[in-house]
C-alpha atoms as a PDB file:
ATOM      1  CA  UNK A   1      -3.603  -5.761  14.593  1.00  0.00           C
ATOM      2  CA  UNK A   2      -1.478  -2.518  14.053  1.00  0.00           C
ATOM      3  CA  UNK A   3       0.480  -0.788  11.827  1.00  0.00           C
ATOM      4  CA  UNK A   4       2.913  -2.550  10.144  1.00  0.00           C
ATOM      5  CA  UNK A   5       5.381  -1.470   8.353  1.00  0.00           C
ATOM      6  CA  UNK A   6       7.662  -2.903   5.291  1.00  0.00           C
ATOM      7  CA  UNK A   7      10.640  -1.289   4.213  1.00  0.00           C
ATOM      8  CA  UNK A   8      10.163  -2.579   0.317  1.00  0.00           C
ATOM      9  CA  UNK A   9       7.697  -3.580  -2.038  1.00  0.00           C
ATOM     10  CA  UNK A  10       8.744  -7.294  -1.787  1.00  0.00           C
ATOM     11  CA  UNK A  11       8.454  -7.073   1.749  1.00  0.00           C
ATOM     12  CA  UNK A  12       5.088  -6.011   1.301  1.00  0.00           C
ATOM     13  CA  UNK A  13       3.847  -8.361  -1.408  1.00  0.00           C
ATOM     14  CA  UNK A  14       5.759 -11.323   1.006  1.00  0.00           C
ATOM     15  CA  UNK A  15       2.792 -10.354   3.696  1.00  0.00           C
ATOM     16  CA  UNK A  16      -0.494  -9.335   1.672  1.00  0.00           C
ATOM     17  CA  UNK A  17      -1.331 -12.997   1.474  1.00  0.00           C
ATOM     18  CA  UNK A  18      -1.986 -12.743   5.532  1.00  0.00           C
ATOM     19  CA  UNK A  19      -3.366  -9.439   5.740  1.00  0.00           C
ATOM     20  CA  UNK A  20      -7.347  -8.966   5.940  1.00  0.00           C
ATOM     21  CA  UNK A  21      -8.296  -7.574   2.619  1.00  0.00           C
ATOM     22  CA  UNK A  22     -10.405  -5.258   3.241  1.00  0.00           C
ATOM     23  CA  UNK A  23      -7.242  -2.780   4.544  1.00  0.00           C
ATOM     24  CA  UNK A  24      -5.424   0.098   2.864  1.00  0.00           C
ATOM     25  CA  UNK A  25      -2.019   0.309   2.072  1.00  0.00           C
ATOM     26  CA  UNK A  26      -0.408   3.412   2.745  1.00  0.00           C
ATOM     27  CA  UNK A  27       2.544   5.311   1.050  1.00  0.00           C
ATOM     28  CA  UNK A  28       4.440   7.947  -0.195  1.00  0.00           C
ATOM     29  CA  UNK A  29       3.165   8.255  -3.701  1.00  0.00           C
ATOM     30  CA  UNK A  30       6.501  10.288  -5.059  1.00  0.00           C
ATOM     31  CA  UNK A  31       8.723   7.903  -3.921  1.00  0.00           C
ATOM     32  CA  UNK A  32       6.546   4.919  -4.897  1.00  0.00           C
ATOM     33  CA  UNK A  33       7.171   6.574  -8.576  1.00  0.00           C
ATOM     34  CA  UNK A  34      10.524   7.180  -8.216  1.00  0.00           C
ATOM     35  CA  UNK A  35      11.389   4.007  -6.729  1.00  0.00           C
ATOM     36  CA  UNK A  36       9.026   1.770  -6.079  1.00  0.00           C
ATOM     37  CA  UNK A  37      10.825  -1.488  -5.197  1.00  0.00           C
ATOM     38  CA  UNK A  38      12.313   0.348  -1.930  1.00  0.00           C
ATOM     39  CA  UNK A  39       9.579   2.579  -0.931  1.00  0.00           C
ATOM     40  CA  UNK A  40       8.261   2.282   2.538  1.00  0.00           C
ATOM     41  CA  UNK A  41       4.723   0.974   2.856  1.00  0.00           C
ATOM     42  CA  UNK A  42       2.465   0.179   5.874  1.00  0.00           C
ATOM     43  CA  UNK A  43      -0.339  -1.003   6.039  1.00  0.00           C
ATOM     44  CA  UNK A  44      -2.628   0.677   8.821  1.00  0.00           C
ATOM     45  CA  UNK A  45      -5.873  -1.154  10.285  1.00  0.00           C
ATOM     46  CA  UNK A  46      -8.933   1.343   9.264  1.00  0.00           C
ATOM     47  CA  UNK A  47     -10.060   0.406  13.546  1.00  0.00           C
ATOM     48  CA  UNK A  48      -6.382   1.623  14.719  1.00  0.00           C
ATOM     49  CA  UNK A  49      -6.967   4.944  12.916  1.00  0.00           C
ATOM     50  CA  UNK A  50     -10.044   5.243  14.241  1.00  0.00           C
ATOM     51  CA  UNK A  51      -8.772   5.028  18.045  1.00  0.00           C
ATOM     52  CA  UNK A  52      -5.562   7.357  17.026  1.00  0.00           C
ATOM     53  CA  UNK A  53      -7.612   9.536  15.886  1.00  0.00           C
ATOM     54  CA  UNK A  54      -9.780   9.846  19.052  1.00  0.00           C
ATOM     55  CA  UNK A  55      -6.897  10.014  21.047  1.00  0.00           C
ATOM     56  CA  UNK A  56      -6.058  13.340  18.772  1.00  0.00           C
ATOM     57  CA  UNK A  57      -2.524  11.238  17.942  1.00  0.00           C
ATOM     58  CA  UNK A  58      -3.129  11.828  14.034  1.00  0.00           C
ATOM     59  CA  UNK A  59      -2.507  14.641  11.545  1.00  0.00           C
ATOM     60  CA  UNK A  60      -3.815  15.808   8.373  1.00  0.00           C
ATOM     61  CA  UNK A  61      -2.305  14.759   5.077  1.00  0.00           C
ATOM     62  CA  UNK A  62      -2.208  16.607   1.953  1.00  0.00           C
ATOM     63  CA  UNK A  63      -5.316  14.668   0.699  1.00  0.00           C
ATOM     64  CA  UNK A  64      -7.625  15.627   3.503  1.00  0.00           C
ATOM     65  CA  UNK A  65      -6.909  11.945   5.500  1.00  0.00           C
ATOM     66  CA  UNK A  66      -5.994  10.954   8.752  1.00  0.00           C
ATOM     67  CA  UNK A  67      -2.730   9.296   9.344  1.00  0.00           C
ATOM     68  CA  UNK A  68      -1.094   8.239  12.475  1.00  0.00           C
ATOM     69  CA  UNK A  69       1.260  11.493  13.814  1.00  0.00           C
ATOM     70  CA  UNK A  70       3.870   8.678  14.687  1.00  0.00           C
ATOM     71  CA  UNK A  71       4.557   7.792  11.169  1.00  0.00           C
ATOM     72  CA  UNK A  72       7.876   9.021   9.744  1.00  0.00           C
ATOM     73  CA  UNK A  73       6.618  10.670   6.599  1.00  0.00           C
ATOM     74  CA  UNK A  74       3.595  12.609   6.816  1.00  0.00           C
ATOM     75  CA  UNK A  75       3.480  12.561   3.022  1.00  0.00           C
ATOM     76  CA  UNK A  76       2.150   9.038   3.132  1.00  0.00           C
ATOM     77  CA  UNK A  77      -1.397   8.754   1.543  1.00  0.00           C
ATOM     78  CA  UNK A  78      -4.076   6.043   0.604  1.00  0.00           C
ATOM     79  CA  UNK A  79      -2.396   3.939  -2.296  1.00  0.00           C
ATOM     80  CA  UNK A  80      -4.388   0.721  -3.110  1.00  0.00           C
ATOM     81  CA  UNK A  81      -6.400  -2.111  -1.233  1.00  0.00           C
ATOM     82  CA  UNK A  82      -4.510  -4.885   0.238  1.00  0.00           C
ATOM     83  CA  UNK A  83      -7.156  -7.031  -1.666  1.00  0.00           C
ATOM     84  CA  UNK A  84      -6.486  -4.746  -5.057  1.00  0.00           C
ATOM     85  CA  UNK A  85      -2.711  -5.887  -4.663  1.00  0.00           C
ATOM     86  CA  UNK A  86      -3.506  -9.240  -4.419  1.00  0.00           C
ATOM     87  CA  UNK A  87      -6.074  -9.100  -7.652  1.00  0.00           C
ATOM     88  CA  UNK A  88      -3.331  -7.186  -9.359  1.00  0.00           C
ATOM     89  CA  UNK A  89      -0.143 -10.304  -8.730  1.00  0.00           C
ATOM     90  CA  UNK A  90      -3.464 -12.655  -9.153  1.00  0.00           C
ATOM     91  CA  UNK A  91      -3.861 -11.461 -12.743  1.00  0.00           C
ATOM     92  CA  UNK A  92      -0.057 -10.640 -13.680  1.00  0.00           C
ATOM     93  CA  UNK A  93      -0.183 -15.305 -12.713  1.00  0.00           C
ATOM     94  CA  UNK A  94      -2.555 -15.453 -15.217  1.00  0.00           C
ATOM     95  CA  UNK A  95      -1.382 -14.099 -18.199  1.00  0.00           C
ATOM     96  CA  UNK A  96       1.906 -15.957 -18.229  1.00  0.00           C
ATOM     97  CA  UNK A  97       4.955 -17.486 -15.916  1.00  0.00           C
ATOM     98  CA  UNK A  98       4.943 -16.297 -12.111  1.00  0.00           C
ATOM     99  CA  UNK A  99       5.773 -12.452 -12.189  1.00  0.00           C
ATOM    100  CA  UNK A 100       8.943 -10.750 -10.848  1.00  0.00           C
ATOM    101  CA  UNK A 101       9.013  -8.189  -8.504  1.00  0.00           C
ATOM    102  CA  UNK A 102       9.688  -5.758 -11.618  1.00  0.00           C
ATOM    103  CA  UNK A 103       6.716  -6.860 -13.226  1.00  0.00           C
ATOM    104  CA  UNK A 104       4.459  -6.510  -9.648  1.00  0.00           C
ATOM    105  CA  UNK A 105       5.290  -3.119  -9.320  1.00  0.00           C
ATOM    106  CA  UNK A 106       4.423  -2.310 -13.026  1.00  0.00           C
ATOM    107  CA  UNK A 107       1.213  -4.133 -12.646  1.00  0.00           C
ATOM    108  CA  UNK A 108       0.508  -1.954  -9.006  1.00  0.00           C
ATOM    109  CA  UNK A 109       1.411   1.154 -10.807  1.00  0.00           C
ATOM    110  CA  UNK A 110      -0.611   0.731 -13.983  1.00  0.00           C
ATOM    111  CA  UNK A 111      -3.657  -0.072 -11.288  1.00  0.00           C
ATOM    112  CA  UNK A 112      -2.894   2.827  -9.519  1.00  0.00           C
ATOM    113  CA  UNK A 113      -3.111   5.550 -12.830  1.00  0.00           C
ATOM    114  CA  UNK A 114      -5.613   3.653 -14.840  1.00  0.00           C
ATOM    115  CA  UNK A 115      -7.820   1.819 -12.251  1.00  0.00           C
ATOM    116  CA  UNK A 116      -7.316  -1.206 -14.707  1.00  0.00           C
ATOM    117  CA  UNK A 117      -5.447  -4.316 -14.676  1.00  0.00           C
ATOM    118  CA  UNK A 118      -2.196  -4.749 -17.009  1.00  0.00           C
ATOM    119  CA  UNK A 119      -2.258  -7.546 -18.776  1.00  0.00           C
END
């Protein structure tokens, strides 16, 4: 597998359901704030990282992590597991009618500060 990329959250959320879970999702966590129904996520396979980063094609983020030198925005960070995003649309089902992409990113957001579902 290898780094894919999705130019909005729905994009994202559309493709979670294939991904392994045990991946990170990556992004820019200001723009995730400030908008986070077009923010650009990817979602980079922890094995690909590895092998960038013995190939010395990675850079340093402003957390301390690796991240591939190729990506556009070397402001992108660690956001949530792929898994965690699928918990968090998994529990937004249960508590009423099928959630809207509004609702999804309130729900990943509310994860993301409180490390807590919204119900």
């Amino acid at each position: 597998m290898s780094i894919q990329t999705f130019d909005s959250l729905e994009a994202l959320i559309r493709a979670v359901g294939q991904t392994e879970i045990n991946e990170w999702v990556f992004a820019n966590l200001e723009r995730v704030q400030s908008n986070p129904l077009n923010s650009t996520y990817y979602i980079i396979p922890e094995e690909e990282l590895w092998e960038l980063e013995d190939a010395g094609l990675t850079v340093t983020n402003h957390r301390d992590e690796s991240i591939p030198a190729s990506l556009p925005d070397h402001h992108v960070q660690s956001w949530l597991e792929v898994a965690t995003v699928q918990d968090v649309i998994e529990v937004l089902r249960h508590s009423g009618s099928e959630p809207d992409i509004e609702r999804i990113a309130q729900g990943l957001r509310y994860y993301h500060e409180y490390d807590a579902f919204m119900e």
